[in-house]
C-alpha atoms as a PDB file:
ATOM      1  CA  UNK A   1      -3.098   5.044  30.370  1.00  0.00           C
ATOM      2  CA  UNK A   2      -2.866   1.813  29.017  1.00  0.00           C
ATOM      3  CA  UNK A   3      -6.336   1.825  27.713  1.00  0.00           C
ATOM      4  CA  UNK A   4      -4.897   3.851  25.020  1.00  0.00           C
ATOM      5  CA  UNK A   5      -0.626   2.634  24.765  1.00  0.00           C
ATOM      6  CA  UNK A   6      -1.624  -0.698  24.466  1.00  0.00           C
ATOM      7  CA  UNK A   7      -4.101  -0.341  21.228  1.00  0.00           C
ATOM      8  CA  UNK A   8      -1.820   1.956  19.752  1.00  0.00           C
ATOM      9  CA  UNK A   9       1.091   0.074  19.999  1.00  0.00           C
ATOM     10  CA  UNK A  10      -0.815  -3.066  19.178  1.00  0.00           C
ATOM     11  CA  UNK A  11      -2.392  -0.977  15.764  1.00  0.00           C
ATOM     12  CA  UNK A  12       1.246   0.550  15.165  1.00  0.00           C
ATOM     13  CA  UNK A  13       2.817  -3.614  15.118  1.00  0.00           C
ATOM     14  CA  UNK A  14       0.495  -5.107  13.070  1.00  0.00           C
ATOM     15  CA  UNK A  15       0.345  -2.009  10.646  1.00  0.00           C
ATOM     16  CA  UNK A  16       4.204  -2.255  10.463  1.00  0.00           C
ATOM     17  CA  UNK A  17       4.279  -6.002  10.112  1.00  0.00           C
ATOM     18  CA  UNK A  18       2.041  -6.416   7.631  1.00  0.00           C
ATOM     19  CA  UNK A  19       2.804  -4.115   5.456  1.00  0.00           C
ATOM     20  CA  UNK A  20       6.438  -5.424   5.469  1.00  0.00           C
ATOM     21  CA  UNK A  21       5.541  -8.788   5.109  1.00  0.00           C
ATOM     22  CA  UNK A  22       3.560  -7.603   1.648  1.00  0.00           C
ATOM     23  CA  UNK A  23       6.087  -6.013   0.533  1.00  0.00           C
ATOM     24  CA  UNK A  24       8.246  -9.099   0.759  1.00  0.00           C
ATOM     25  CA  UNK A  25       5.279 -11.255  -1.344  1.00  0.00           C
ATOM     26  CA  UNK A  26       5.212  -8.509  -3.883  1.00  0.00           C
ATOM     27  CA  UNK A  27       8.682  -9.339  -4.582  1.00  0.00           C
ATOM     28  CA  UNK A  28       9.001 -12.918  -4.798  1.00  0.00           C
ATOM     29  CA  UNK A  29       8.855 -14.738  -7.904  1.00  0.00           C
ATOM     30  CA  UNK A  30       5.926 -14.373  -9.984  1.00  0.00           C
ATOM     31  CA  UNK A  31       5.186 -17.998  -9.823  1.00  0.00           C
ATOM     32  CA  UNK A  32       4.380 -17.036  -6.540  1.00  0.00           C
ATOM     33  CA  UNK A  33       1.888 -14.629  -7.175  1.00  0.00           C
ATOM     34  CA  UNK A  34      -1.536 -16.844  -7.376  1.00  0.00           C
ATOM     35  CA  UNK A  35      -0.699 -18.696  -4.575  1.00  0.00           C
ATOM     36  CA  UNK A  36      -0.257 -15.546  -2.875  1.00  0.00           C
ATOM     37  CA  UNK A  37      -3.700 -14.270  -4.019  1.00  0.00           C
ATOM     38  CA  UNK A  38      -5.244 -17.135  -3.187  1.00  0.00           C
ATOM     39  CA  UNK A  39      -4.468 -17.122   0.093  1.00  0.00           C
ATOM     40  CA  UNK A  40      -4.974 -13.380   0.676  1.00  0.00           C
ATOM     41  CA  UNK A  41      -8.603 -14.054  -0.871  1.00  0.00           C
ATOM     42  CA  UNK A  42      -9.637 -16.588   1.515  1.00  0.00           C
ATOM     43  CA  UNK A  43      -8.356 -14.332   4.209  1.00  0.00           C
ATOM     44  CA  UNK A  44     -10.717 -11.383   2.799  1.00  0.00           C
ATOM     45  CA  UNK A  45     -13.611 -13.927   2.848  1.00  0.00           C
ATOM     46  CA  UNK A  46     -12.970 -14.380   6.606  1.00  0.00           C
ATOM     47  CA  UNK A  47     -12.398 -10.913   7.227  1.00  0.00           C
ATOM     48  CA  UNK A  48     -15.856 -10.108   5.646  1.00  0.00           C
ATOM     49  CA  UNK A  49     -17.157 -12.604   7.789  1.00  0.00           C
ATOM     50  CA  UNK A  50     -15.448 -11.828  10.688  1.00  0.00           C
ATOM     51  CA  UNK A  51     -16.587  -7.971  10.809  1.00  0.00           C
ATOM     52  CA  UNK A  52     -20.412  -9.477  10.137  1.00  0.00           C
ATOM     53  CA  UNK A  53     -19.632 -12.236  13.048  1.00  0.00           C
ATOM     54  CA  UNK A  54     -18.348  -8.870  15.636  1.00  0.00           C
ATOM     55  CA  UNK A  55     -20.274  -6.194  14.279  1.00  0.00           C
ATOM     56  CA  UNK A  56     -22.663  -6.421  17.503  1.00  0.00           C
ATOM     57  CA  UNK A  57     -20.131  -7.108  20.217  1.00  0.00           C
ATOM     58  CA  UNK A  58     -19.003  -3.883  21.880  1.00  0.00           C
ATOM     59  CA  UNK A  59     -16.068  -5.960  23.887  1.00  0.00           C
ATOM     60  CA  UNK A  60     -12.459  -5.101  23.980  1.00  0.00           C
ATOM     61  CA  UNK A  61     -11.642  -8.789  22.174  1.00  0.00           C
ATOM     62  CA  UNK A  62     -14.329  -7.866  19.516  1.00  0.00           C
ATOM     63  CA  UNK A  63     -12.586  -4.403  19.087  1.00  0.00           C
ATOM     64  CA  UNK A  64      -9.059  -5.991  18.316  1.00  0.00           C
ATOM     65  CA  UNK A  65     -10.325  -8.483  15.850  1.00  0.00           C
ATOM     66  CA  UNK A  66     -12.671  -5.538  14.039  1.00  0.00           C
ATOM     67  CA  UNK A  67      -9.763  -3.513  13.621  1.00  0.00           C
ATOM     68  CA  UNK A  68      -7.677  -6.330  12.422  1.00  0.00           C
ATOM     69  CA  UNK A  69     -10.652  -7.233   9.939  1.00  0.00           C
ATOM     70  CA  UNK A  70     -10.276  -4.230   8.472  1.00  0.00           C
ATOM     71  CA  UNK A  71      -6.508  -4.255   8.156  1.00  0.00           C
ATOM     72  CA  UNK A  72      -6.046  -7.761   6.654  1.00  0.00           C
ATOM     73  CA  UNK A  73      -8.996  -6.833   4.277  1.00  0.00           C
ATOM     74  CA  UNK A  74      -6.891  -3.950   3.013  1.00  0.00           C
ATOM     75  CA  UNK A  75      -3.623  -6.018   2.113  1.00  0.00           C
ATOM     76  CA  UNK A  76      -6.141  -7.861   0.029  1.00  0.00           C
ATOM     77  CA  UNK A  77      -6.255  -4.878  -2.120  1.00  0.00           C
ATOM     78  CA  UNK A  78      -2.628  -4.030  -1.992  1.00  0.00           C
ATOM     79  CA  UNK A  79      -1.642  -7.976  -3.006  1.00  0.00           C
ATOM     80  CA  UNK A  80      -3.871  -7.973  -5.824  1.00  0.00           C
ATOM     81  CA  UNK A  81      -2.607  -4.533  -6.803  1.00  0.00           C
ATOM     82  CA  UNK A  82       0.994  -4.461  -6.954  1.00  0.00           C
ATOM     83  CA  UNK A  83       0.938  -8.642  -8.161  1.00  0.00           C
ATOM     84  CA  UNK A  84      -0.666  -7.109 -11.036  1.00  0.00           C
ATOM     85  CA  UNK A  85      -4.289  -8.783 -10.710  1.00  0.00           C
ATOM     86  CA  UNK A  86      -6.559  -5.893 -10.174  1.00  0.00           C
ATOM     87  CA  UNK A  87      -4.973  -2.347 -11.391  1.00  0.00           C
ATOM     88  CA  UNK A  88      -6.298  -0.930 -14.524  1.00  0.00           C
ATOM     89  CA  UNK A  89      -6.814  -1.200 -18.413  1.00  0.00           C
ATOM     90  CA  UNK A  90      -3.515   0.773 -19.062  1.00  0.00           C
ATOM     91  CA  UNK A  91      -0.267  -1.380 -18.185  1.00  0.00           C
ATOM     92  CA  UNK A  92       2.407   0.998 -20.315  1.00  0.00           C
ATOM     93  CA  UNK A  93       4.118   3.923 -18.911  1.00  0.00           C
ATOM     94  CA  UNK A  94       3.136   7.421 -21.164  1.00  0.00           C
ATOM     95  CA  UNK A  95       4.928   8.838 -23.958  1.00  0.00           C
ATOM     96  CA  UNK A  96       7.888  11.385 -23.684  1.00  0.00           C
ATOM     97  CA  UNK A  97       5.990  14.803 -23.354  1.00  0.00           C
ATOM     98  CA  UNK A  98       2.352  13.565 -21.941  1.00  0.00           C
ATOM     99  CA  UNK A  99       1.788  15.901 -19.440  1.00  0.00           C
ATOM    100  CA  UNK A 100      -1.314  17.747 -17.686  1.00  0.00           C
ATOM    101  CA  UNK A 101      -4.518  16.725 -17.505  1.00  0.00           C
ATOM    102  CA  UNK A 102      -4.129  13.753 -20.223  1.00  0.00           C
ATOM    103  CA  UNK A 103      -1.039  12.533 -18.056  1.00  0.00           C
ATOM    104  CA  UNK A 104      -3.346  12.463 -14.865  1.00  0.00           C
ATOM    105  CA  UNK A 105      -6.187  10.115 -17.042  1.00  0.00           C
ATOM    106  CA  UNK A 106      -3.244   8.020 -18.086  1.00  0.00           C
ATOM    107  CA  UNK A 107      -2.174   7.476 -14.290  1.00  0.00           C
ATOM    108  CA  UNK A 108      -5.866   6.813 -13.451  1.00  0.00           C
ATOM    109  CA  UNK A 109      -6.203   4.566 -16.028  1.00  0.00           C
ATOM    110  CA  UNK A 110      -3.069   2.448 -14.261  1.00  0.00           C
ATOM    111  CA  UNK A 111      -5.343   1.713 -11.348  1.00  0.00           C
ATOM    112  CA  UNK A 112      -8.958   2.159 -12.111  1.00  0.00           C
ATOM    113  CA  UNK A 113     -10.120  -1.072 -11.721  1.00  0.00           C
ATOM    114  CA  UNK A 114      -7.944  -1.466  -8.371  1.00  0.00           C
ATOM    115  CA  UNK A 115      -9.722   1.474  -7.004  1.00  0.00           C
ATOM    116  CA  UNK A 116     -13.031   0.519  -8.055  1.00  0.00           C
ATOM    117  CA  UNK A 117     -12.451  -2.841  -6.229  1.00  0.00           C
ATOM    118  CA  UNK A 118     -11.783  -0.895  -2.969  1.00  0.00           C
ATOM    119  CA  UNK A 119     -15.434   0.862  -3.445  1.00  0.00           C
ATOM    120  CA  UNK A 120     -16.511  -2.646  -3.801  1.00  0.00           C
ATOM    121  CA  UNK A 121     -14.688  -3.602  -0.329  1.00  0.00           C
ATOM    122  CA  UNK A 122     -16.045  -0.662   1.044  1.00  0.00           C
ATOM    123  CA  UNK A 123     -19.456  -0.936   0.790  1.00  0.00           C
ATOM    124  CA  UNK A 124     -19.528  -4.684   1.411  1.00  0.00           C
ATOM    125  CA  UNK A 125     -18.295  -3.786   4.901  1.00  0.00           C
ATOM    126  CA  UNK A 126     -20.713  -0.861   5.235  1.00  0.00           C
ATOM    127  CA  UNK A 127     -23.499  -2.866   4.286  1.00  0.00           C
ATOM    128  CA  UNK A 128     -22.188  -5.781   6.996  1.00  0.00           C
ATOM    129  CA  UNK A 129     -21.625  -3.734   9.598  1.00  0.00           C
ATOM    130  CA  UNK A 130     -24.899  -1.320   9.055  1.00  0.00           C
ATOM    131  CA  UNK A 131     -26.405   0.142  12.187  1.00  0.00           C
ATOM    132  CA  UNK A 132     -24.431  -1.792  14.572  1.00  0.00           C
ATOM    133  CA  UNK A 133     -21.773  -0.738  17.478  1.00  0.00           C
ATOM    134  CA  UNK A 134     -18.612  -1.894  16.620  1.00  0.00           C
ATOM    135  CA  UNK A 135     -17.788  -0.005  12.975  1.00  0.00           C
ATOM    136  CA  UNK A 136     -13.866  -0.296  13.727  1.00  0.00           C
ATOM    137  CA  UNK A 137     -12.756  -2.504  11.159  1.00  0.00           C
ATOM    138  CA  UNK A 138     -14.922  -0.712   8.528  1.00  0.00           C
ATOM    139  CA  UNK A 139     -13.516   2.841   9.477  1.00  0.00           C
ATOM    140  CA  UNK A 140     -10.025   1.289   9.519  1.00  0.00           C
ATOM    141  CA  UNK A 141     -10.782   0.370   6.011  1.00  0.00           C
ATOM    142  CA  UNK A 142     -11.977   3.813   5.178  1.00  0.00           C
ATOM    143  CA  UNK A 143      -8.851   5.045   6.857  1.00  0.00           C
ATOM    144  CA  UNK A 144      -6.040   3.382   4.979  1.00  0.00           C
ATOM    145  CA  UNK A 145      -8.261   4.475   1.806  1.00  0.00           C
ATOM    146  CA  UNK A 146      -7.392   8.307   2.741  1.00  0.00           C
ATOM    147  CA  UNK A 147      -3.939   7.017   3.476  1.00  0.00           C
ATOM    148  CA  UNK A 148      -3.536   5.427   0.256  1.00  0.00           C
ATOM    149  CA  UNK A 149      -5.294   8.330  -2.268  1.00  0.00           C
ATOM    150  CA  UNK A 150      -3.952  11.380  -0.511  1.00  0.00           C
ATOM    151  CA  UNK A 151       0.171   9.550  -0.729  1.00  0.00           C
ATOM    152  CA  UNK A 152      -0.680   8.536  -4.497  1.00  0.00           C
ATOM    153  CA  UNK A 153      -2.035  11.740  -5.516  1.00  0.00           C
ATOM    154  CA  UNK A 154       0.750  13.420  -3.423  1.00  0.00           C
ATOM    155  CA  UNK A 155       3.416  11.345  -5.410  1.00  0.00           C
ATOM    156  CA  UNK A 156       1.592  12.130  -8.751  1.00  0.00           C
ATOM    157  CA  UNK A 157       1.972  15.933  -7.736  1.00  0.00           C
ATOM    158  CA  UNK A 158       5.596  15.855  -6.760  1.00  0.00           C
ATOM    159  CA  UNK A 159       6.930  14.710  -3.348  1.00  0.00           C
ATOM    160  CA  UNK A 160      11.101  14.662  -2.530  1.00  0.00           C
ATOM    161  CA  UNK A 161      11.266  10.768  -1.255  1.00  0.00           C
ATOM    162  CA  UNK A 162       8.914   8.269  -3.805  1.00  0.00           C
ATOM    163  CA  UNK A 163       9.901   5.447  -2.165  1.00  0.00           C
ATOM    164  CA  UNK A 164      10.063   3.805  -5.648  1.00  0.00           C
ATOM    165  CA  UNK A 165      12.284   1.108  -5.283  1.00  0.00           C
ATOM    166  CA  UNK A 166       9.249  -0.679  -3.130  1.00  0.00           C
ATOM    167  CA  UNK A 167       7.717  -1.207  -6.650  1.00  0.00           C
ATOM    168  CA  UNK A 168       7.624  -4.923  -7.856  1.00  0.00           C
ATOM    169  CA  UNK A 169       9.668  -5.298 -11.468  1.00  0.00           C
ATOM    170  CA  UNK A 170       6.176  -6.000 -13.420  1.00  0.00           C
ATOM    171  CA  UNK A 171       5.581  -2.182 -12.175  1.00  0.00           C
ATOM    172  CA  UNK A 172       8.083  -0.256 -13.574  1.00  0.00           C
ATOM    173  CA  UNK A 173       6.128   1.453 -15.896  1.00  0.00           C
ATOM    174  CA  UNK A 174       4.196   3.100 -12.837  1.00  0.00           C
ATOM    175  CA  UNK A 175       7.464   5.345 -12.149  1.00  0.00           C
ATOM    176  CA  UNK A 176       6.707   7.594 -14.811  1.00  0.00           C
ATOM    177  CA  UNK A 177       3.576   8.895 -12.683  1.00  0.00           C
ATOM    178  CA  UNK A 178       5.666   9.491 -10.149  1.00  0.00           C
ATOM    179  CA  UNK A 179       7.407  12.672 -10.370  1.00  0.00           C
ATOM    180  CA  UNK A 180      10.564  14.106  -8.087  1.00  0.00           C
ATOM    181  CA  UNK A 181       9.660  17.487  -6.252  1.00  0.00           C
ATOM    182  CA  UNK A 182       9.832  19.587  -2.739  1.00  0.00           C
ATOM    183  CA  UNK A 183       6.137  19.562  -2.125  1.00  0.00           C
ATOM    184  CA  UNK A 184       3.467  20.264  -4.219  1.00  0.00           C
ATOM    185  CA  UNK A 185       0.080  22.397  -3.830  1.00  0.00           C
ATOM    186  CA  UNK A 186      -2.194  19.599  -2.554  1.00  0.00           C
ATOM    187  CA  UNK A 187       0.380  18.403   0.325  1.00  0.00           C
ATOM    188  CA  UNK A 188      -0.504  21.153   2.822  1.00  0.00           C
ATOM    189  CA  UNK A 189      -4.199  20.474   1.858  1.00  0.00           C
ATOM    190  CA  UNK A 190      -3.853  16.748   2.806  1.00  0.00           C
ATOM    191  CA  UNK A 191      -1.605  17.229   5.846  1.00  0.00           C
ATOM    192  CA  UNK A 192      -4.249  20.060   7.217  1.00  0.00           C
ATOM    193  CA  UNK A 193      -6.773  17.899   6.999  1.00  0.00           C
ATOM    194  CA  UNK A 194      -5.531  14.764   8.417  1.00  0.00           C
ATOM    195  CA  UNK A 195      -4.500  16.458  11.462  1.00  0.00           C
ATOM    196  CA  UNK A 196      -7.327  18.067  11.971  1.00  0.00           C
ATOM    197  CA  UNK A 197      -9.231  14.136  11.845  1.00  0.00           C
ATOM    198  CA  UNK A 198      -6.707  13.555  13.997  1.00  0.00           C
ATOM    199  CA  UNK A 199      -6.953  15.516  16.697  1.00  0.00           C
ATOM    200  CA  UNK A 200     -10.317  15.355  16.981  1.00  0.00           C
ATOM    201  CA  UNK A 201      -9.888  11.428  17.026  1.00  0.00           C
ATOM    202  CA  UNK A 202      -7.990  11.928  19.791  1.00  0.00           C
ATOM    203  CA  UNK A 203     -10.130  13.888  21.470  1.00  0.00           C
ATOM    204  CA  UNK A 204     -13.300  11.750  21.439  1.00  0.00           C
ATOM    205  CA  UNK A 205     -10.927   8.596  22.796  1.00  0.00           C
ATOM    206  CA  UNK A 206      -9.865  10.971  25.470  1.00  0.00           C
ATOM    207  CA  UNK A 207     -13.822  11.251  26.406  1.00  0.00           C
ATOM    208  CA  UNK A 208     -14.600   8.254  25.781  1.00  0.00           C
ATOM    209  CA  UNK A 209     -17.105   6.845  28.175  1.00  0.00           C
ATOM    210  CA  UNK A 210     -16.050   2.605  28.018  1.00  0.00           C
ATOM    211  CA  UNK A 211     -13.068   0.404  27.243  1.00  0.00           C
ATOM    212  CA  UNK A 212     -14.341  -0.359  24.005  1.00  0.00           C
ATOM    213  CA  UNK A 213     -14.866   3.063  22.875  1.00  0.00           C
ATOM    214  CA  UNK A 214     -11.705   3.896  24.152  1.00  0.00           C
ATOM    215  CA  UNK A 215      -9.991   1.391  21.992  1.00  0.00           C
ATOM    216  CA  UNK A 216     -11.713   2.042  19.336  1.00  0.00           C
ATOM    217  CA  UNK A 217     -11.531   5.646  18.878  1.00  0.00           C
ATOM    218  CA  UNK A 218      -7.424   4.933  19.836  1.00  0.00           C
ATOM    219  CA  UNK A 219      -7.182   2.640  17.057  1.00  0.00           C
ATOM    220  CA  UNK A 220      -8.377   5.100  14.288  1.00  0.00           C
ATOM    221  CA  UNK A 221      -6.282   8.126  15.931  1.00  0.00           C
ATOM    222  CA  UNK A 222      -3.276   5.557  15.518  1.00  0.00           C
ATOM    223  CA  UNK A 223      -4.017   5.005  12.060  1.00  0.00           C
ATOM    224  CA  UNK A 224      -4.568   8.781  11.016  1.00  0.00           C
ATOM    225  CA  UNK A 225      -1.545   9.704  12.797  1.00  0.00           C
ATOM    226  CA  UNK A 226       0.472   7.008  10.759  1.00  0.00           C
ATOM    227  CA  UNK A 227      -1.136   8.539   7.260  1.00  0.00           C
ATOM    228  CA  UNK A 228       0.656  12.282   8.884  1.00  0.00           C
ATOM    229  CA  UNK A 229       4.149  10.800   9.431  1.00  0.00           C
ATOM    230  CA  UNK A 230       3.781   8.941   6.340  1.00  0.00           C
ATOM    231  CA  UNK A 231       2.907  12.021   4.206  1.00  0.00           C
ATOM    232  CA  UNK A 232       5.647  13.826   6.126  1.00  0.00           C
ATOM    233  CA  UNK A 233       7.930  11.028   5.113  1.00  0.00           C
ATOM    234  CA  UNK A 234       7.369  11.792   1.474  1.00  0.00           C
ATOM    235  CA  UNK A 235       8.725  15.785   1.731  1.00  0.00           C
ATOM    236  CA  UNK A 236      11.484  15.314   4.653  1.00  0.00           C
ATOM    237  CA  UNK A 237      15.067  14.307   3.524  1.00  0.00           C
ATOM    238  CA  UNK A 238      15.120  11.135   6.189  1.00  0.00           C
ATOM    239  CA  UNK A 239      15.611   7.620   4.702  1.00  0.00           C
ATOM    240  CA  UNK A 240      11.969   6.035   6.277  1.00  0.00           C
ATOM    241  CA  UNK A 241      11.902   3.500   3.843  1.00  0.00           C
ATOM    242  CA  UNK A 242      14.340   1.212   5.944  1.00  0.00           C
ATOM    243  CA  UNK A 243      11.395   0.854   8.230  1.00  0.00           C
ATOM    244  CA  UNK A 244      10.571  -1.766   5.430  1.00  0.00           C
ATOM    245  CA  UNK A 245      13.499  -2.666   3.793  1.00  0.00           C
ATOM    246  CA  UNK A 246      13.843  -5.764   4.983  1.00  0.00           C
ATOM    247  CA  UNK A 247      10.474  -6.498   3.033  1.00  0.00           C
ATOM    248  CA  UNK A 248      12.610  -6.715  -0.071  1.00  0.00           C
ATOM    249  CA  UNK A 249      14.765  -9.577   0.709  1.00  0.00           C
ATOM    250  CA  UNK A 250      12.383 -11.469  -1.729  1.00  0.00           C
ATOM    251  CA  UNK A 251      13.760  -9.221  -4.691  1.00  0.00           C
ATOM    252  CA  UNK A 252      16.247 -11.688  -6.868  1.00  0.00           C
ATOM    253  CA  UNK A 253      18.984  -9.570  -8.575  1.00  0.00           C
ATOM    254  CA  UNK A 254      18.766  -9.409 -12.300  1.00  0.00           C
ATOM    255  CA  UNK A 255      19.555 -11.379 -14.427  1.00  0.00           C
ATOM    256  CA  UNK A 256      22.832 -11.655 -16.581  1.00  0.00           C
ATOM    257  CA  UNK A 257      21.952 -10.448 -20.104  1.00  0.00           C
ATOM    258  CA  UNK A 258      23.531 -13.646 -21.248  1.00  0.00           C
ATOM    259  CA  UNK A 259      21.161 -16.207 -21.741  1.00  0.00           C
ATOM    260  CA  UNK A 260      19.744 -14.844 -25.250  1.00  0.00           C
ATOM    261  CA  UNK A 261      23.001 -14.941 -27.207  1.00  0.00           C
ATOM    262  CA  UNK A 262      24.889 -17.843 -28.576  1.00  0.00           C
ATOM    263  CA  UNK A 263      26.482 -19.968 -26.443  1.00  0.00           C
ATOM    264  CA  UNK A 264      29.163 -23.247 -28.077  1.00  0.00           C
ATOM    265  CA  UNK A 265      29.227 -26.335 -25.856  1.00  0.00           C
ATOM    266  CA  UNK A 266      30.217 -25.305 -22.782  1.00  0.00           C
ATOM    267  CA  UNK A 267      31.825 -22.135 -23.271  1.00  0.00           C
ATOM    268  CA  UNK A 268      30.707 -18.649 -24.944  1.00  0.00           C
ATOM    269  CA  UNK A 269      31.216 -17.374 -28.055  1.00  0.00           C
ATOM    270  CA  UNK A 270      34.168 -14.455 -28.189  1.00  0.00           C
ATOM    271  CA  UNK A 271      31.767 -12.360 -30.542  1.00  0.00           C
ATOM    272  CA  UNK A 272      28.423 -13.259 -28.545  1.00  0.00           C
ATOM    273  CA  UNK A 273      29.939 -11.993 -25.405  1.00  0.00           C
ATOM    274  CA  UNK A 274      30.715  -8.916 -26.630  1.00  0.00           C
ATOM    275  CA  UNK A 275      27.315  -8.425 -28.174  1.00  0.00           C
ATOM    276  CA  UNK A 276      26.234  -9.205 -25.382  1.00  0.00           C
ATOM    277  CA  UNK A 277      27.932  -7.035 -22.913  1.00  0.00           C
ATOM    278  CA  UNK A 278      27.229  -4.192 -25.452  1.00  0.00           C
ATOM    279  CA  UNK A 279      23.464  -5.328 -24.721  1.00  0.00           C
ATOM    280  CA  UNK A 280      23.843  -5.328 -21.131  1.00  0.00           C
ATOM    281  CA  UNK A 281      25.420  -1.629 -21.146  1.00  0.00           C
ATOM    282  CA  UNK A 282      22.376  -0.642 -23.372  1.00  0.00           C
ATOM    283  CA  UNK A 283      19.989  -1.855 -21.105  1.00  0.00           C
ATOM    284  CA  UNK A 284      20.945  -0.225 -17.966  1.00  0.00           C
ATOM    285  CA  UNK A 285      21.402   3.186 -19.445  1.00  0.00           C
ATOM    286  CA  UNK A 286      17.606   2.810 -21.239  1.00  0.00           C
END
């Protein structure tokens, strides 16, 4: 039994973890931001390298550090994403009224080059990885890509919980492709055929003939079961965002609306305050 607990709790940690702890670096200052990239593209370098260095070894340490390849290669495109590096030529939310198939270009436009990036990613590690035994880290890339464009078309097409206040400030605009609903058409779609991935995941790790298949197979069935709850999380009324709330303890309150009106000496301005309280109470009901 623990051929399979101890992978899936191990891929079920480090899944939690670091998605929390991006989270948090999305919402830090950012001045932060290139730092942050920097560091997230040296660790995509290694990762590269570390799926070509492994690709061969069909060992249970060569499984753990595939799979973690391939998660840690993923934040890579999440950082670069939501810090506003890599998303798309359109940065501005759409008119009042743009709806149907002209809305969904807009929203594609938001992200194109971010998803064109992830091809990149994808068939680097394809090509690395080509024809050898130990493909985990590249299918756990390919897995958290299903994850990620079955949730954001899912959003696009109406979902009850949007998890929106995980967006960073600089994305605000992005809310406007989000859109407020009980389920849409394309949810049982995506459900049916995760589960059916699933179970058949779980299935061949069941049969599996060695360790390292074992773990491997358990490792990917972890991973597609997380996209199900996930998507379920986005239709049930239950509040599974506080799974990561502590990821926004980076987010600084706003502002006061102050500091752009006139202040004398040390003390403000009886008129400016007003104007600028009135400016305050404009902004939060735009």
């Amino acid at each position: 039994m623990h051929a399979y607990v101890f992978p899936a709790l191990f891929a079920l940690f480090v899944w939690w973890f670091s998605t929390g702890a991006i989270i948090f670096l999305n919402n830090l200052p950012a001045r932060t931001f290139a730092y942050s990239v920097l560091g997230a593209s040296a660790l995509l370098a290694a990762c590269l390298l570390g799926l070509h260095a492994v690709a061969g070894q069909a060992t249970m340490r060569a499984a753990y550090a595939s799979f973690c390849f391939g998660l840690f290669a993923w934040g890579w495109q999440e950082m670069t994403f939501y810090m506003g590096y890599i998303t798309g030529p359109r940065r501005a939310a759409c008119e009042q009224g743009c709806s149907g198939f002209r809305h969904f270009i807009h929203a594609i436009e938001t992200c194109l080059y971010h998803e064109l990036a992830i091809i990149a990613a994808a068939a680097a590690m394809v090509a690395l990885t080509w024809h050898q035994p130990n493909q985990i880290g590249t299918w756990t890339f390919l897995v958290l890509w299903w994850m990620h464009q079955s949730a954001k078309l899912n959003v696009f097409f109406g979902v009850r919980n949007l998890s929106e206040e995980f967006l960073p400030v600089h994305l605000e605009y992005l809310k406007r492709f989000l859109k407020t609903g009980p389920m849409n058409l394309f949810f049982p779609v995506s459900i049916t055929v995760s589960m059916v991935i699933t179970t058949m995941l779980w299935e061949h790790a069941a049969q599996a003939p060695t360790p390292f298949a074992r773990a491997s197979d358990t490792f990917l069935a972890t991973m597609m079961t997380l996209a199900i709850l996930e998507h379920w999380f986005l239709v049930v009324p239950l509040p599974a965002a506080k799974l990561w709330h502590w990821g926004l303890a980076s987010r600084k309150p706003e502002q006061p609306c102050l500091h752009d009106h006139a202040v004398i000496g040390k003390s403000i301005d009886a008129a400016a305050l007003a104007a600028a309280l009135s400016a305050c109470t404009v902004k939060q009901a735009a």
